[in-house]
PDB file of N, CA and C in Angstrom:
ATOM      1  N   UNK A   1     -68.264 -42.955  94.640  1.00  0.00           N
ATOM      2  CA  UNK A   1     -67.082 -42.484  93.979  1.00  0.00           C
ATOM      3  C   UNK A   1     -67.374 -41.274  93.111  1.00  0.00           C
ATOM      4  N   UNK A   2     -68.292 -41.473  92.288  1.00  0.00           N
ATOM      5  CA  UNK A   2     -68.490 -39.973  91.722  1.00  0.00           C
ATOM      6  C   UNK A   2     -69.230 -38.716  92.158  1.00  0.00           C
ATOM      7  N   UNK A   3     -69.762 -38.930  93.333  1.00  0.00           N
ATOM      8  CA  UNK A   3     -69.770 -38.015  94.236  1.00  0.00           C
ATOM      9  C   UNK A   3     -68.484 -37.479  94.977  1.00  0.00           C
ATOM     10  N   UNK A   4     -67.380 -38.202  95.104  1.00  0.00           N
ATOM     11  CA  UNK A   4     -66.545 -37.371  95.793  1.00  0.00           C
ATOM     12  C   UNK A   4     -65.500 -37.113  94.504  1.00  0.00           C
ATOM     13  N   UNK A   5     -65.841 -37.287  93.548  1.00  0.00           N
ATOM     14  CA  UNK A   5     -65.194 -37.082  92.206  1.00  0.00           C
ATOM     15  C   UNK A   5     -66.044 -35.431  91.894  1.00  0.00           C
ATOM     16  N   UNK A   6     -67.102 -35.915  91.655  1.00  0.00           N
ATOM     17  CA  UNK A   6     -67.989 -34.120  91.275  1.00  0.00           C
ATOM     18  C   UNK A   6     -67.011 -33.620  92.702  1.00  0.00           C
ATOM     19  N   UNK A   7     -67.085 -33.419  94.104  1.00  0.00           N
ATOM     20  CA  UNK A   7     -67.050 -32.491  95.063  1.00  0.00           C
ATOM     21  C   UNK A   7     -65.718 -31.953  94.546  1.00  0.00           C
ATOM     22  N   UNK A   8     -64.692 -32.668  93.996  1.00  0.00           N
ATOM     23  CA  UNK A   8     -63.277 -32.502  93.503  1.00  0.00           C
ATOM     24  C   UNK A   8     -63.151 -31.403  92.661  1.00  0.00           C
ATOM     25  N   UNK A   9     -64.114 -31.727  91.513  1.00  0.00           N
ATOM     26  CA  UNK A   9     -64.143 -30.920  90.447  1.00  0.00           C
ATOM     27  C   UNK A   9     -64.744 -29.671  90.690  1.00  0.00           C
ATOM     28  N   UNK A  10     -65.741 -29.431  91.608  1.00  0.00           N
ATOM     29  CA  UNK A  10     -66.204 -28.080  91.953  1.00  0.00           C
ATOM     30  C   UNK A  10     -65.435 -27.493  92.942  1.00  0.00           C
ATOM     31  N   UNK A  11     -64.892 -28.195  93.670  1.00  0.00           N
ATOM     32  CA  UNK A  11     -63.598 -27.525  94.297  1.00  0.00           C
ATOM     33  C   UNK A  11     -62.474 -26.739  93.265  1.00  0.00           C
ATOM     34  N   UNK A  12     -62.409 -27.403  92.493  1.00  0.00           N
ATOM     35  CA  UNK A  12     -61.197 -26.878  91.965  1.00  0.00           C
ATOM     36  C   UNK A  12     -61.520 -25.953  90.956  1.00  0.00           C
ATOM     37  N   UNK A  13     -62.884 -25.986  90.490  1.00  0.00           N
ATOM     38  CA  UNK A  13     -64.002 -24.996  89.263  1.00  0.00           C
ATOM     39  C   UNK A  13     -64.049 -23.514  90.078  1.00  0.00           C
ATOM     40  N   UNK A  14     -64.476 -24.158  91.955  1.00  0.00           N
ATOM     41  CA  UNK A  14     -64.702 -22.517  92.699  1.00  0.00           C
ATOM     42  C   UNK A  14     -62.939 -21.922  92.835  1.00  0.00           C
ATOM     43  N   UNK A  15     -61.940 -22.695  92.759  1.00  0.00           N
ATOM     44  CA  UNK A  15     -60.992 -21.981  93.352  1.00  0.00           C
ATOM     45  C   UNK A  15     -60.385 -21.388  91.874  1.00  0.00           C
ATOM     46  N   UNK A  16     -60.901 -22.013  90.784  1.00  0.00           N
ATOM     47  CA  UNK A  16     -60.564 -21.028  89.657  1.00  0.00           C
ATOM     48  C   UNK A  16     -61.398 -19.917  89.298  1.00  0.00           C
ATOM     49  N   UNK A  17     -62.838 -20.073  90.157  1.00  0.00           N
ATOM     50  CA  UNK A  17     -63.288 -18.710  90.302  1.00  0.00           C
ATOM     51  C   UNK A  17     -62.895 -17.908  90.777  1.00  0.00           C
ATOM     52  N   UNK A  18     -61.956 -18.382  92.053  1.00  0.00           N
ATOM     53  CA  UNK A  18     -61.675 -17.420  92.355  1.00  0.00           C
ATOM     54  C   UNK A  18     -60.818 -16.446  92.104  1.00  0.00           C
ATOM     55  N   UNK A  19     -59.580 -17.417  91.556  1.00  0.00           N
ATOM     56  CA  UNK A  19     -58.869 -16.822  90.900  1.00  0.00           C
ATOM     57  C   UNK A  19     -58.829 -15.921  89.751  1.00  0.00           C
ATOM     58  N   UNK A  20     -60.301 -15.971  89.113  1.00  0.00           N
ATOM     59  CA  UNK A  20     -60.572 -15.199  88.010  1.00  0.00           C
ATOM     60  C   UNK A  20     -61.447 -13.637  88.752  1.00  0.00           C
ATOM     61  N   UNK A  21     -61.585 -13.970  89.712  1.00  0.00           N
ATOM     62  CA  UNK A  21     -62.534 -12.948  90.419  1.00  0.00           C
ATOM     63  C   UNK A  21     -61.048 -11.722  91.122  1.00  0.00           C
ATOM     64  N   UNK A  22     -60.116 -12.635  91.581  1.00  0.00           N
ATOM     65  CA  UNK A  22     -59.055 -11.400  92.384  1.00  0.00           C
ATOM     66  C   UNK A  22     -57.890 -11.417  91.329  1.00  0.00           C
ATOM     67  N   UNK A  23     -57.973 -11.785  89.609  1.00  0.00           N
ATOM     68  CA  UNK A  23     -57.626 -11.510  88.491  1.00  0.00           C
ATOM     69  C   UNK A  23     -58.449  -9.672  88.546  1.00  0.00           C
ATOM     70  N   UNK A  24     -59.609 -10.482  88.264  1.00  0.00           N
ATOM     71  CA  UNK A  24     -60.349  -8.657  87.914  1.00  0.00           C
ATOM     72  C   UNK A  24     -60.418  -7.651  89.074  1.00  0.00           C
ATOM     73  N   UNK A  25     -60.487  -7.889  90.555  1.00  0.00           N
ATOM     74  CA  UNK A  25     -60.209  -7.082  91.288  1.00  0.00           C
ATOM     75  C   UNK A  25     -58.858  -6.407  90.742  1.00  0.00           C
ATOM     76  N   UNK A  26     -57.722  -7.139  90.536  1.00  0.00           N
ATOM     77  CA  UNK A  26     -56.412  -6.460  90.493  1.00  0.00           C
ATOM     78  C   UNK A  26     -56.654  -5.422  89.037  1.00  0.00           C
ATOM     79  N   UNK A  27     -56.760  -6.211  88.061  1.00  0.00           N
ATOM     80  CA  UNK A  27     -57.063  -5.382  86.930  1.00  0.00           C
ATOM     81  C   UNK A  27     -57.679  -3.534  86.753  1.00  0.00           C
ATOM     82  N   UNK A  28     -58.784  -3.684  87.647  1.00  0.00           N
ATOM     83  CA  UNK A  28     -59.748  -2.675  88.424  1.00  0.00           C
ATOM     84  C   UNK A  28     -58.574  -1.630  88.783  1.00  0.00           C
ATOM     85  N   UNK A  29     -57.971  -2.500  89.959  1.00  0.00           N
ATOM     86  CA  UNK A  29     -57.247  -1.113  90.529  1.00  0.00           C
ATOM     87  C   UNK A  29     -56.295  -0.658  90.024  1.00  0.00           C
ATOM     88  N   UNK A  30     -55.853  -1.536  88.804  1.00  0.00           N
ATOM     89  CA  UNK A  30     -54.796  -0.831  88.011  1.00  0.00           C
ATOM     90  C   UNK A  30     -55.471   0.093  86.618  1.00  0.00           C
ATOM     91  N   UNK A  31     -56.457  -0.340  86.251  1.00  0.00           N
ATOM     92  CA  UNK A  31     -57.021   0.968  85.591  1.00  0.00           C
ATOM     93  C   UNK A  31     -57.184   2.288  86.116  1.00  0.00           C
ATOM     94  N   UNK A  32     -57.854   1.706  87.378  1.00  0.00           N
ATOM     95  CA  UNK A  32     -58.130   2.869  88.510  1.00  0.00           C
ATOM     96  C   UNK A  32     -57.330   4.318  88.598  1.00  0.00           C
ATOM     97  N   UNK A  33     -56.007   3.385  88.591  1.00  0.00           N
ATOM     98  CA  UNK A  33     -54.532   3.917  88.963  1.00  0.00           C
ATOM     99  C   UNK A  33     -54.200   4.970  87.479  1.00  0.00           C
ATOM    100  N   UNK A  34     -54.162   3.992  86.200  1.00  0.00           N
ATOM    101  CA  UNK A  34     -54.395   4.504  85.399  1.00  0.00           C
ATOM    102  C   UNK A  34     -54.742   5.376  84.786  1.00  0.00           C
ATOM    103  N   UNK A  35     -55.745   5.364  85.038  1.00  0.00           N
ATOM    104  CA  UNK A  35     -57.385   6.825  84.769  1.00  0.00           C
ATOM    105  C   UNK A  35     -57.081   7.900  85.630  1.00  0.00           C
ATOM    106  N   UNK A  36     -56.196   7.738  86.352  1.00  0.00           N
ATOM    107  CA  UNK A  36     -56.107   9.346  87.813  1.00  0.00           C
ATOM    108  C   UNK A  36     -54.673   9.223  87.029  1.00  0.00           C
ATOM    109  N   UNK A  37     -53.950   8.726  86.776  1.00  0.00           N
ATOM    110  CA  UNK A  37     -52.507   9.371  86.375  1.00  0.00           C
ATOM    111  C   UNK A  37     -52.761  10.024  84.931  1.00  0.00           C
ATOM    112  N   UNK A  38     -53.732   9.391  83.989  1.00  0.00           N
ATOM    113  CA  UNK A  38     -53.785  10.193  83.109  1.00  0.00           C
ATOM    114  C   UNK A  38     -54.507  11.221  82.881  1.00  0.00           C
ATOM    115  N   UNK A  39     -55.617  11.518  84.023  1.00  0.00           N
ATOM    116  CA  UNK A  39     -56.203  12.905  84.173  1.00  0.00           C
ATOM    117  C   UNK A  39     -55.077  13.642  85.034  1.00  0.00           C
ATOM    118  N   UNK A  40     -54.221  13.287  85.542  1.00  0.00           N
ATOM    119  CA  UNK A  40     -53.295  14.085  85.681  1.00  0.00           C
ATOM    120  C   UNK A  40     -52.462  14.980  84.852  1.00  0.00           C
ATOM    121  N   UNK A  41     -51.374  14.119  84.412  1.00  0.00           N
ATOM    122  CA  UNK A  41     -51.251  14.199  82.651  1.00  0.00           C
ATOM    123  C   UNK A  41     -51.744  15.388  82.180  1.00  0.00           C
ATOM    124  N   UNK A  42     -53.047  14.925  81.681  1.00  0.00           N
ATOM    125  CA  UNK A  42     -53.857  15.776  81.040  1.00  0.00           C
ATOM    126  C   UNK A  42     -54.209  17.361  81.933  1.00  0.00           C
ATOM    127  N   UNK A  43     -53.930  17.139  83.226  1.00  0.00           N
ATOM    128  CA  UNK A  43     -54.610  18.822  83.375  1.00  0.00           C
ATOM    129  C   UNK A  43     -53.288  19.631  83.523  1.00  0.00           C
ATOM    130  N   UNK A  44     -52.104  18.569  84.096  1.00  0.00           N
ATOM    131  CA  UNK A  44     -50.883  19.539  83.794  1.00  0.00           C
ATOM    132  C   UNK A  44     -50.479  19.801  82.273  1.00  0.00           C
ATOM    133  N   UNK A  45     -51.264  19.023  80.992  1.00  0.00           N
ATOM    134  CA  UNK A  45     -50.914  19.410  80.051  1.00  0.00           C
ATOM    135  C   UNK A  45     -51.691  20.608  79.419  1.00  0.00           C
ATOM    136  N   UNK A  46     -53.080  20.511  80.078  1.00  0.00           N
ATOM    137  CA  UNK A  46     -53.680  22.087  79.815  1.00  0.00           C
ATOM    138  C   UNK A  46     -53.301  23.331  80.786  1.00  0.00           C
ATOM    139  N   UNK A  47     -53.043  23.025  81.645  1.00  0.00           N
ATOM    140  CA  UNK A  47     -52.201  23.520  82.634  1.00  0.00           C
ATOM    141  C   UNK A  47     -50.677  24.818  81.380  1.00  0.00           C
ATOM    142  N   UNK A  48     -49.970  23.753  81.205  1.00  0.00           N
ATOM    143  CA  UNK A  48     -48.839  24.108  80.021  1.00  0.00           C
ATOM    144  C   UNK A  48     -49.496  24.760  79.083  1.00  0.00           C
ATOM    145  N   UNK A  49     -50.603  24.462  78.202  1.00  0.00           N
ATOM    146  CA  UNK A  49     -50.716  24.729  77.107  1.00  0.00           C
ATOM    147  C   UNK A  49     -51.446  26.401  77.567  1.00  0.00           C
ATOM    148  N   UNK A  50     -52.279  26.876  78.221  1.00  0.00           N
ATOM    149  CA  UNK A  50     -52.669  27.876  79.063  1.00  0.00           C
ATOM    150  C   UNK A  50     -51.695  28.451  78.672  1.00  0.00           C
ATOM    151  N   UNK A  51     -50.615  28.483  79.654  1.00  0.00           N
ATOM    152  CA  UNK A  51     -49.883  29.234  79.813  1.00  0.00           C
ATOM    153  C   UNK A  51     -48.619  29.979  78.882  1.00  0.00           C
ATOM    154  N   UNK A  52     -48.460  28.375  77.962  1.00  0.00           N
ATOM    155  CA  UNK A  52     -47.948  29.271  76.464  1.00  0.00           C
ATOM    156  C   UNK A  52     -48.592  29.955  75.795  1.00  0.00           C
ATOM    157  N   UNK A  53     -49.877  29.658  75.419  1.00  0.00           N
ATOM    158  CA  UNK A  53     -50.833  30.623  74.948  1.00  0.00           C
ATOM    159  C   UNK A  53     -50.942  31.817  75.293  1.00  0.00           C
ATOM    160  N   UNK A  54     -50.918  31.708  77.109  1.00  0.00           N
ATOM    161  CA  UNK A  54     -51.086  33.432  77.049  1.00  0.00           C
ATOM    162  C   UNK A  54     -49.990  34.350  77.316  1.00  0.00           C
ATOM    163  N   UNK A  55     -48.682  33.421  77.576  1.00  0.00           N
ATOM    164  CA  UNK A  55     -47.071  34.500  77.026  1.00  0.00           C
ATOM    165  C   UNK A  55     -46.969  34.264  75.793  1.00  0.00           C
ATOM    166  N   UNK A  56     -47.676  33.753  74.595  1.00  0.00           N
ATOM    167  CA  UNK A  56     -47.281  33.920  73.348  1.00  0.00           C
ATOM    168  C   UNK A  56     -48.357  34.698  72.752  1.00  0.00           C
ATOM    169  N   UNK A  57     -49.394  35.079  73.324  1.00  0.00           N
ATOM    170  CA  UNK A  57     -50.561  35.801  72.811  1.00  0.00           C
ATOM    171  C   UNK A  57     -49.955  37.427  72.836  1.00  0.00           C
ATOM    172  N   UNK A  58     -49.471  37.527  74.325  1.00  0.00           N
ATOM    173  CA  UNK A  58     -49.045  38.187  74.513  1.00  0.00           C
ATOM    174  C   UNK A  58     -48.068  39.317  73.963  1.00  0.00           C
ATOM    175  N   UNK A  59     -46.851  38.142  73.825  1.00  0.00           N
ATOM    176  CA  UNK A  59     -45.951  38.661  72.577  1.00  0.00           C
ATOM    177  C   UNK A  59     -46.340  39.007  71.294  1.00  0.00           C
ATOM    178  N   UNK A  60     -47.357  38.283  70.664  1.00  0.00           N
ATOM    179  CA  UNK A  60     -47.538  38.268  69.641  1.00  0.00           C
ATOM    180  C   UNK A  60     -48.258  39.786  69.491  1.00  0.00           C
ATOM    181  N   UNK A  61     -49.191  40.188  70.494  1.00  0.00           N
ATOM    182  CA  UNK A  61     -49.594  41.609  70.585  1.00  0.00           C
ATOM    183  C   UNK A  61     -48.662  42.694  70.204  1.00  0.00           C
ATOM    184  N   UNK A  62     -48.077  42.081  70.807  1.00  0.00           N
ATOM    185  CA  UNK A  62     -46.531  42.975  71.422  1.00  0.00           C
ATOM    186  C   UNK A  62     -45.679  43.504  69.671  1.00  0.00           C
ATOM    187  N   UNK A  63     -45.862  42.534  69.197  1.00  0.00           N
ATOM    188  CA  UNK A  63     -45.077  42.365  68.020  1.00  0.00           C
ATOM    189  C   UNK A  63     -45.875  42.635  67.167  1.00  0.00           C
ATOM    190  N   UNK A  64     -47.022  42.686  67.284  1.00  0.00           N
ATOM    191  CA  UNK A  64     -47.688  43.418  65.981  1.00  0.00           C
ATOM    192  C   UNK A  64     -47.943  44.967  66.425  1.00  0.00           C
ATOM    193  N   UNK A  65     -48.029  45.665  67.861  1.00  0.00           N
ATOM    194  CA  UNK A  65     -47.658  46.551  67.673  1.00  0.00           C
ATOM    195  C   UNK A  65     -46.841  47.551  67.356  1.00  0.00           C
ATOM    196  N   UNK A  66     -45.530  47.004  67.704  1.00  0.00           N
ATOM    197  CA  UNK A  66     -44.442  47.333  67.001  1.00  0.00           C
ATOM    198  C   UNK A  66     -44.357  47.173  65.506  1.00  0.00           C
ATOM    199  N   UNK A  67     -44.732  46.475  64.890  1.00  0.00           N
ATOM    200  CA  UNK A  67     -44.868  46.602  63.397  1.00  0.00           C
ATOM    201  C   UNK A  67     -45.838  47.659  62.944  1.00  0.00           C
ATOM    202  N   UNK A  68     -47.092  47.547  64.051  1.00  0.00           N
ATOM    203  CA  UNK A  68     -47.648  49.300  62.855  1.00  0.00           C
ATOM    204  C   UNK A  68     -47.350  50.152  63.499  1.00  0.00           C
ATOM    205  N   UNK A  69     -46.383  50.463  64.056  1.00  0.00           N
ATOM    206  CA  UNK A  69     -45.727  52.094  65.112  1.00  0.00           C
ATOM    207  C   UNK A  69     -45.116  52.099  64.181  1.00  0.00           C
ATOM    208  N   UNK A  70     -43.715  50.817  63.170  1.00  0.00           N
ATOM    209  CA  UNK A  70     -43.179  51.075  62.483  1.00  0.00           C
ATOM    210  C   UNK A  70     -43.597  51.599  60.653  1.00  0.00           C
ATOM    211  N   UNK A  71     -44.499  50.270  61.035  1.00  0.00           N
ATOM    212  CA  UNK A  71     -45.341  51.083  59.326  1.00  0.00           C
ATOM    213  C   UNK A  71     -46.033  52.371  59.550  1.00  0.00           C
ATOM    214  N   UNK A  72     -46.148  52.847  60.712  1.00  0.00           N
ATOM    215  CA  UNK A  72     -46.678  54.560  60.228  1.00  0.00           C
ATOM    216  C   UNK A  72     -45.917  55.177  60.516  1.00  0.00           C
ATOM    217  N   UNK A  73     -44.421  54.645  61.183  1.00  0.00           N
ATOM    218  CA  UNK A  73     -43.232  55.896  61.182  1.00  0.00           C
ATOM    219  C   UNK A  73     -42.707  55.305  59.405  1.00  0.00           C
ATOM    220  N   UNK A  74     -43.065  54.337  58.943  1.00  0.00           N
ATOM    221  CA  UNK A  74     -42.185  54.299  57.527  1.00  0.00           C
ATOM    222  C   UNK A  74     -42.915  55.161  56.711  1.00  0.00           C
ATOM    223  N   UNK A  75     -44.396  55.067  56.469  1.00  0.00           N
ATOM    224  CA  UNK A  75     -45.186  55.382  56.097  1.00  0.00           C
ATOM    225  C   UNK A  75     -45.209  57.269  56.105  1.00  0.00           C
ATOM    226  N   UNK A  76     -44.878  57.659  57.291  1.00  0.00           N
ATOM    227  CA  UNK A  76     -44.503  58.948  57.378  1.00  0.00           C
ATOM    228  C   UNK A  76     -43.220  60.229  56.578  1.00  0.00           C
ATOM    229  N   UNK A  77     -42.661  58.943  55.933  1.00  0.00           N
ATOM    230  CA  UNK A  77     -41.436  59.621  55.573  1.00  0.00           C
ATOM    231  C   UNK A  77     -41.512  59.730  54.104  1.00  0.00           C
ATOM    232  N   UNK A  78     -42.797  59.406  53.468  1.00  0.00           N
ATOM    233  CA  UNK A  78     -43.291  59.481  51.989  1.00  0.00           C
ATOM    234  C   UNK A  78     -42.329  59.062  51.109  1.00  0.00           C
ATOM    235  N   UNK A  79     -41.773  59.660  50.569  1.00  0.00           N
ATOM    236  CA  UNK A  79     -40.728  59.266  49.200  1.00  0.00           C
ATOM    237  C   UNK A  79     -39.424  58.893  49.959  1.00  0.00           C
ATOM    238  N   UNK A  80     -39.489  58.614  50.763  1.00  0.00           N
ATOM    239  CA  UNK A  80     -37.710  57.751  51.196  1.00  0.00           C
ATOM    240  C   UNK A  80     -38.035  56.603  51.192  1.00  0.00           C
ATOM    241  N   UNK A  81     -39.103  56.205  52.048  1.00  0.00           N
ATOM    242  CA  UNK A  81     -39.383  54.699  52.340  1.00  0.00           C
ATOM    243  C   UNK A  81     -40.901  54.480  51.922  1.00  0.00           C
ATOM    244  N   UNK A  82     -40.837  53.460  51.492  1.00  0.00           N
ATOM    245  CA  UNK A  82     -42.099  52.678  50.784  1.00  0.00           C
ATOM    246  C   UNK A  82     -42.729  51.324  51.330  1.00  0.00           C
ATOM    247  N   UNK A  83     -43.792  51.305  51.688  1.00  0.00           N
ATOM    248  CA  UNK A  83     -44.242  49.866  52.362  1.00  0.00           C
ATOM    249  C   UNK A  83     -44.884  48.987  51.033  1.00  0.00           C
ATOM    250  N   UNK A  84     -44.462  48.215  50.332  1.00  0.00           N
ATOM    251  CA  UNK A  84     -44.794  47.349  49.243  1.00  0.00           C
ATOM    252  C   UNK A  84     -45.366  46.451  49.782  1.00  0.00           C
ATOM    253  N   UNK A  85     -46.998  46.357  49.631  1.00  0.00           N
ATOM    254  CA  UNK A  85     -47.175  44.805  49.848  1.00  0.00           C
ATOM    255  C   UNK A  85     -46.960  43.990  48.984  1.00  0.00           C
ATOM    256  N   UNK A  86     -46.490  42.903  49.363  1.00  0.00           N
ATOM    257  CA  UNK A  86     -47.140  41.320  48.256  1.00  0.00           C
ATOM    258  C   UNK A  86     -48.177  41.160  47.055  1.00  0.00           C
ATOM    259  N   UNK A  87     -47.749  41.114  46.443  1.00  0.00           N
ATOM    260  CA  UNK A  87     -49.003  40.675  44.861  1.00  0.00           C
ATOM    261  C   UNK A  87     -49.647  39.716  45.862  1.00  0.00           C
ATOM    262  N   UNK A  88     -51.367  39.787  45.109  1.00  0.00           N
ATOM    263  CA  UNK A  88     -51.754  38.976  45.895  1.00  0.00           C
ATOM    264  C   UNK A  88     -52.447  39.137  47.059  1.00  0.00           C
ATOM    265  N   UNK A  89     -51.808  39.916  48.365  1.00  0.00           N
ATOM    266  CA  UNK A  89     -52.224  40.036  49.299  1.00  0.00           C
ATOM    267  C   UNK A  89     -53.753  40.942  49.513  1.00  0.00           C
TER     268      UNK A  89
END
Protein backbone atom coordinates (compact mmCIF):
# COMPACT_ATOMS: atom_id res chain seq x y z
CA UNK A 1 0.00 0.00 0.00
CA UNK A 2 2.54 2.58 0.51
CA UNK A 3 4.27 1.85 -2.37
CA UNK A 4 1.47 2.55 -4.59
CA UNK A 5 0.72 5.51 -2.25
CA UNK A 6 4.57 7.04 -2.77
CA UNK A 7 4.03 6.14 -6.87
CA UNK A 8 0.77 8.55 -6.38
CA UNK A 9 2.51 11.20 -4.80
CA UNK A 10 5.41 11.41 -7.28
CA UNK A 11 3.06 11.32 -9.93
CA UNK A 12 1.39 14.13 -8.98
CA UNK A 13 4.97 16.03 -7.48
CA UNK A 14 6.30 15.30 -11.50
CA UNK A 15 3.11 16.68 -13.04
CA UNK A 16 3.48 19.80 -10.84
CA UNK A 17 6.84 19.93 -12.21
CA UNK A 18 5.72 20.14 -14.88
CA UNK A 19 3.58 22.53 -14.66
CA UNK A 20 6.08 24.79 -13.07
CA UNK A 21 8.55 24.07 -15.91
CA UNK A 22 5.86 25.23 -19.04
CA UNK A 23 4.91 28.13 -16.24
CA UNK A 24 8.61 29.39 -16.98
CA UNK A 25 8.81 28.41 -20.57
CA UNK A 26 5.72 30.78 -21.06
CA UNK A 27 7.11 33.49 -18.83
CA UNK A 28 10.52 33.37 -21.09
CA UNK A 29 8.70 34.08 -24.15
CA UNK A 30 6.85 36.78 -22.84
CA UNK A 31 9.85 38.67 -21.62
CA UNK A 32 11.36 37.71 -24.81
CA UNK A 33 8.50 39.52 -26.49
CA UNK A 34 8.97 42.20 -24.11
CA UNK A 35 12.70 43.03 -24.44
CA UNK A 36 12.30 43.33 -28.57
CA UNK A 37 9.20 45.62 -28.16
CA UNK A 38 11.02 47.74 -25.88
CA UNK A 39 14.23 47.99 -27.87
CA UNK A 40 11.94 48.96 -30.31
CA UNK A 41 10.44 51.72 -28.43
CA UNK A 42 13.61 52.80 -27.63
CA UNK A 43 15.33 53.13 -31.13
CA UNK A 44 12.22 54.78 -32.60
CA UNK A 45 12.57 57.02 -29.62
CA UNK A 46 16.20 57.93 -30.52
CA UNK A 47 15.19 57.71 -33.85
CA UNK A 48 12.65 61.03 -32.83
CA UNK A 49 14.89 62.55 -30.58
CA UNK A 50 17.78 62.73 -33.62
CA UNK A 51 15.75 64.25 -35.55
CA UNK A 52 14.35 67.11 -33.36
CA UNK A 53 17.67 67.87 -32.44
CA UNK A 54 18.86 68.37 -35.71
CA UNK A 55 15.68 70.65 -37.11
CA UNK A 56 15.99 72.47 -33.87
CA UNK A 57 19.79 72.83 -33.96
CA UNK A 58 19.25 73.97 -37.00
CA UNK A 59 16.84 76.69 -36.39
CA UNK A 60 18.40 77.65 -33.57
CA UNK A 61 21.56 78.55 -35.92
CA UNK A 62 19.28 80.13 -37.98
CA UNK A 63 18.05 82.39 -35.26
CA UNK A 64 21.05 83.39 -33.81
CA UNK A 65 22.16 84.47 -37.01
CA UNK A 66 19.64 86.65 -37.58
CA UNK A 67 20.08 88.25 -34.27
CA UNK A 68 23.77 89.36 -34.94
CA UNK A 69 22.98 90.58 -38.74
CA UNK A 70 20.51 92.51 -36.58
CA UNK A 71 22.78 93.66 -33.73
CA UNK A 72 25.35 94.95 -36.26
CA UNK A 73 22.70 96.58 -38.47
CA UNK A 74 21.44 98.18 -34.88
CA UNK A 75 24.75 98.66 -33.84
CA UNK A 76 25.49 100.55 -37.12
CA UNK A 77 23.18 103.31 -36.72
CA UNK A 78 25.15 104.74 -33.50
CA UNK A 79 23.02 107.32 -31.70
CA UNK A 80 19.46 106.20 -32.92
CA UNK A 81 19.59 102.76 -31.65
CA UNK A 82 21.36 101.32 -28.70
CA UNK A 83 21.96 97.60 -27.81
CA UNK A 84 21.72 97.63 -23.77
CA UNK A 85 22.75 94.61 -22.25
CA UNK A 86 21.42 93.24 -18.92
CA UNK A 87 23.18 94.21 -15.55
CA UNK A 88 24.85 91.36 -14.79
CA UNK A 89 25.38 89.77 -17.98
Amino acid sequence: MEKDHLEILLEDINGKFDLVIEGHGALRQRMDRLAEESRERDEHLLFLIQSVNSTLGGKIDAVAADLAAHRRDTEAHGGVYRVKEPEGA
